[in-house]
PDB file of N, CA and C in Angstrom:
ATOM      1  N   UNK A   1     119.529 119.245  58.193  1.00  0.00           N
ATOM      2  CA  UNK A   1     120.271 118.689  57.091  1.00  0.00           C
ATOM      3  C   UNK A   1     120.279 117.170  57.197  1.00  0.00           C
ATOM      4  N   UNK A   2     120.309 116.626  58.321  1.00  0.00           N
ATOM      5  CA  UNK A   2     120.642 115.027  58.388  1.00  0.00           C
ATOM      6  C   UNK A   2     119.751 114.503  58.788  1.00  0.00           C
ATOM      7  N   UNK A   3     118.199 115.113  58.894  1.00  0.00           N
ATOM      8  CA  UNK A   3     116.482 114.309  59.109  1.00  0.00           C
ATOM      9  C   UNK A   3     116.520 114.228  57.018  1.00  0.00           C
ATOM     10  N   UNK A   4     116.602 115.857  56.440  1.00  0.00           N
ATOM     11  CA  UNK A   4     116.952 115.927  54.974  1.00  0.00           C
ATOM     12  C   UNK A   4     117.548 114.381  54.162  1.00  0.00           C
ATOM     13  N   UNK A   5     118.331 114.606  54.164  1.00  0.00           N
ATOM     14  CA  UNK A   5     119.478 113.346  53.951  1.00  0.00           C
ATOM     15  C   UNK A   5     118.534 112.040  54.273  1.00  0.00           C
ATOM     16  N   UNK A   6     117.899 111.653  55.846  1.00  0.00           N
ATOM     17  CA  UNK A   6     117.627 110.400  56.451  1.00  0.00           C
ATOM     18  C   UNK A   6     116.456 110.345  55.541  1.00  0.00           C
ATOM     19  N   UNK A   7     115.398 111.272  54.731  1.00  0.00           N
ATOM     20  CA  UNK A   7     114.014 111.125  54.206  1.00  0.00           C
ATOM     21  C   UNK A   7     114.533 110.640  52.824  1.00  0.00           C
ATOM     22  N   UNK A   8     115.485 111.474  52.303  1.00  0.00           N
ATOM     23  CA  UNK A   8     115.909 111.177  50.848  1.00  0.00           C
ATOM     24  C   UNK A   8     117.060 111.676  50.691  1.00  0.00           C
ATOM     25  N   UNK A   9     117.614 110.793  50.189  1.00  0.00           N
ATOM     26  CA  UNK A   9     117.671 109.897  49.861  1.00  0.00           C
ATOM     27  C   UNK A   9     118.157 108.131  50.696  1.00  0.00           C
ATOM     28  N   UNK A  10     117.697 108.761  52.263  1.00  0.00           N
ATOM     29  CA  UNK A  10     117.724 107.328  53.088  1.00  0.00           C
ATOM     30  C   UNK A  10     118.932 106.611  53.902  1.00  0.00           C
ATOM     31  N   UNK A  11     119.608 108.259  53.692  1.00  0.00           N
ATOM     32  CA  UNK A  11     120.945 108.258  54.653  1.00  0.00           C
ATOM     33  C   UNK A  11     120.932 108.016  56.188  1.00  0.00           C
ATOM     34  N   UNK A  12     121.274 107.321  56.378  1.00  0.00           N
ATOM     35  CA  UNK A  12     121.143 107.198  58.155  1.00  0.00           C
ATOM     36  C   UNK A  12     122.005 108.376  59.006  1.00  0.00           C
ATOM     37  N   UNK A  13     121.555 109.023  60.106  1.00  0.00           N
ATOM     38  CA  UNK A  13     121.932 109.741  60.716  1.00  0.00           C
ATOM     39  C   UNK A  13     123.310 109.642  61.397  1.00  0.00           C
ATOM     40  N   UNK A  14     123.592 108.366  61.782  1.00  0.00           N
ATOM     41  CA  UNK A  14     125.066 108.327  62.432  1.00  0.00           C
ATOM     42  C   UNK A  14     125.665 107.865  61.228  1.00  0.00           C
ATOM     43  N   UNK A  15     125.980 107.860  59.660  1.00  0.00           N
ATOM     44  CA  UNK A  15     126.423 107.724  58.821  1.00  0.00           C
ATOM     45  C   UNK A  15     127.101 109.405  58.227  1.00  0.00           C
ATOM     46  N   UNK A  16     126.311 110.320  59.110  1.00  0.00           N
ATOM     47  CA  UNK A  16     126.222 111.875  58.911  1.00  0.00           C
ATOM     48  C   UNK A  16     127.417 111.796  59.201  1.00  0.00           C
ATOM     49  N   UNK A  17     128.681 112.899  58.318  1.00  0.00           N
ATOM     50  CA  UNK A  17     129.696 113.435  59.307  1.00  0.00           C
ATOM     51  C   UNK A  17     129.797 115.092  58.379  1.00  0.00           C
ATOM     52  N   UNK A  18     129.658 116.079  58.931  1.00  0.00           N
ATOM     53  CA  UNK A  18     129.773 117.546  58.392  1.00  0.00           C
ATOM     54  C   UNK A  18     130.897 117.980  59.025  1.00  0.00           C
ATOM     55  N   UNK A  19     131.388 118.773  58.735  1.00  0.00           N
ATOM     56  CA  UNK A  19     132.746 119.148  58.509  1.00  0.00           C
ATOM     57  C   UNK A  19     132.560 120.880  57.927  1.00  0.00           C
ATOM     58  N   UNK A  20     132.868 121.838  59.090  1.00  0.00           N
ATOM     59  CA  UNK A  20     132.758 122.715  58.387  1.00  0.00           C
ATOM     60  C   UNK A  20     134.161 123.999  58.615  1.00  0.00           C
ATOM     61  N   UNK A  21     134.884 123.949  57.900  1.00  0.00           N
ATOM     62  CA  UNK A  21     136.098 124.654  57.001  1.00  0.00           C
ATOM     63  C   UNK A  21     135.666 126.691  56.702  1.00  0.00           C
ATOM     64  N   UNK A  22     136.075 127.241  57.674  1.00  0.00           N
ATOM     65  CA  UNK A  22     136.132 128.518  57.086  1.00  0.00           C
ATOM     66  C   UNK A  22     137.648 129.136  57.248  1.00  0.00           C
ATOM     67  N   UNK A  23     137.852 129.200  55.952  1.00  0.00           N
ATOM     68  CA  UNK A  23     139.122 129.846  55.086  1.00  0.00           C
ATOM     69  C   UNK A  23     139.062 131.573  55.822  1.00  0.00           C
ATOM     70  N   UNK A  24     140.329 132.075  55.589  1.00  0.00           N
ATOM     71  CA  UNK A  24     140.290 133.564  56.267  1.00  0.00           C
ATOM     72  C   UNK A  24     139.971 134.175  54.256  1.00  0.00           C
ATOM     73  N   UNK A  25     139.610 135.535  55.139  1.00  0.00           N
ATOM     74  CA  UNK A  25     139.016 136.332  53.891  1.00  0.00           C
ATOM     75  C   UNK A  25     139.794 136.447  52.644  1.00  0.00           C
ATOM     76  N   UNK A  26     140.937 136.768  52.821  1.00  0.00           N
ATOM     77  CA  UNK A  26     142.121 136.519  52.047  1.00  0.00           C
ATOM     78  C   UNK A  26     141.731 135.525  50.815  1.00  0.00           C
ATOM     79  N   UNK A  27     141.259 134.473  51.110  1.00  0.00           N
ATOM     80  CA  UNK A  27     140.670 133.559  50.252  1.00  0.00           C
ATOM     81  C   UNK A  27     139.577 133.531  49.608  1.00  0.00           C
ATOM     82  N   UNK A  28     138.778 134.369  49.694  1.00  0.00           N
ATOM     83  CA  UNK A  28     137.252 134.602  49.420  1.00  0.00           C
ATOM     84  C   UNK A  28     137.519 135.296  48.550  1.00  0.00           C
ATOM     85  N   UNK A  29     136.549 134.991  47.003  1.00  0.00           N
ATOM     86  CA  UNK A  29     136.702 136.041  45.744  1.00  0.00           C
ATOM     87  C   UNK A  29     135.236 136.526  45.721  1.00  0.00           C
ATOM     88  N   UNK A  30     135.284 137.469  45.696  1.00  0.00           N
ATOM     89  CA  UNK A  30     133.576 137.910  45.924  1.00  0.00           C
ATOM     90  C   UNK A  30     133.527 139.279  44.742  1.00  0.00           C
ATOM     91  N   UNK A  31     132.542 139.551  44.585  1.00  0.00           N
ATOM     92  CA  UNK A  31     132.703 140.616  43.281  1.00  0.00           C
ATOM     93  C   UNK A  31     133.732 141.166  42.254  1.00  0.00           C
ATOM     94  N   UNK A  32     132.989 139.967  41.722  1.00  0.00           N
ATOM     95  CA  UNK A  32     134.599 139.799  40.370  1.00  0.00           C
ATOM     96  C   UNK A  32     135.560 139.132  40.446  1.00  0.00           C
ATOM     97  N   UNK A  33     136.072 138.179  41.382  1.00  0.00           N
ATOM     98  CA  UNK A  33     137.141 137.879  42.039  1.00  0.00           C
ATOM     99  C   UNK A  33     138.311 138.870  43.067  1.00  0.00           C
ATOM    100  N   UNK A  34     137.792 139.908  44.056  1.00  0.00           N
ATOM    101  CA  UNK A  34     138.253 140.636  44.193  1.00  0.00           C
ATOM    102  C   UNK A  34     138.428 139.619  45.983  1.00  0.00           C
ATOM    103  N   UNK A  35     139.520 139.786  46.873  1.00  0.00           N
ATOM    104  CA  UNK A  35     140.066 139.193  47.985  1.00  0.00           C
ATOM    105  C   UNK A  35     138.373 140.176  48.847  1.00  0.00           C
ATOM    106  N   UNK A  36     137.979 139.206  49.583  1.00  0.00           N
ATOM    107  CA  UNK A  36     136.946 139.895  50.462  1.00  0.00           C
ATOM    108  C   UNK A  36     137.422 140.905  51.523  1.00  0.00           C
ATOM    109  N   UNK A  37     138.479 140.326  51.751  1.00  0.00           N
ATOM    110  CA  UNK A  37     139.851 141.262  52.873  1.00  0.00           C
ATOM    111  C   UNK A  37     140.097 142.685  52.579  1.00  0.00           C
ATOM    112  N   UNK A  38     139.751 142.816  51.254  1.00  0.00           N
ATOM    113  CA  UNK A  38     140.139 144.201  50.185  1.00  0.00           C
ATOM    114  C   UNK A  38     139.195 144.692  50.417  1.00  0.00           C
ATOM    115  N   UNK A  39     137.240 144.412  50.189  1.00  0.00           N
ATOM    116  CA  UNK A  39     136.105 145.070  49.676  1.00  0.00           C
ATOM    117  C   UNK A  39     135.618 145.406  51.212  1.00  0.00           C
ATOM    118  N   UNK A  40     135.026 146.540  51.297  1.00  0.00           N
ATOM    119  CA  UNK A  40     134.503 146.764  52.273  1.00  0.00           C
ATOM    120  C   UNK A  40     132.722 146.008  52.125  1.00  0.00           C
ATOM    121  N   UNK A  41     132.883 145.444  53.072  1.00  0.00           N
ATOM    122  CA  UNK A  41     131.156 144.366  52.692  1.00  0.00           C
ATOM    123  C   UNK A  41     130.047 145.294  53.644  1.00  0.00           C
ATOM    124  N   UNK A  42     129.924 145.953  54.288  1.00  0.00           N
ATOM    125  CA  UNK A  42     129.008 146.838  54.743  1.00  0.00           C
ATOM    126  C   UNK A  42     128.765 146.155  56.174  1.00  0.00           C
ATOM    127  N   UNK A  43     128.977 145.068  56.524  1.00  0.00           N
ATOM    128  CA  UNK A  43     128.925 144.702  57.639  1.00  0.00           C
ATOM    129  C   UNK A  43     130.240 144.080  58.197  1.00  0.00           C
ATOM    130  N   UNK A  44     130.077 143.569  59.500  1.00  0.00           N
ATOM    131  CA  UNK A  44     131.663 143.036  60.213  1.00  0.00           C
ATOM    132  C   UNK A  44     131.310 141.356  59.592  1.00  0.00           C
ATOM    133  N   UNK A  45     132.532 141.265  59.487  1.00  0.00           N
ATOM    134  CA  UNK A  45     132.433 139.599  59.252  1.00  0.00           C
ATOM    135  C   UNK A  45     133.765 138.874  60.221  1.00  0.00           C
ATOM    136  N   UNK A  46     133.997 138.557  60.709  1.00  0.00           N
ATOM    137  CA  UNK A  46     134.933 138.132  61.768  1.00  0.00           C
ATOM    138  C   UNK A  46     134.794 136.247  61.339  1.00  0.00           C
ATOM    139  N   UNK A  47     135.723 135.883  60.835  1.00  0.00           N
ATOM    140  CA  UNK A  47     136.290 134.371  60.641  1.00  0.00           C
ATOM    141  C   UNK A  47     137.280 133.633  61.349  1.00  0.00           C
TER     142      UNK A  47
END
């Protein structure tokens, strides 16, 4: 993502800061807006 960024549009690498935020399922609207916590998704998802 941050060689991406450094080619184009010419972002410098220590200018990079990612930040990554995962919400519990409760929050997730996934088919239709339905709580992901509710739908059984066919696999484990652990957040």
């Amino acid at each position: 993502m941050v060689r991406n960024l450094q080619a184009s549009p010419g972002i410098q690498p220590e200018q990079v800061l990612i930040v990554l935020h995962e919400p519990p399922l409760v929050n997730w609207g996934v088919r239709g807006g339905k709580a992901a916590s509710d739908i059984d998704l066919g696999f484990a998802l652990k957040v």
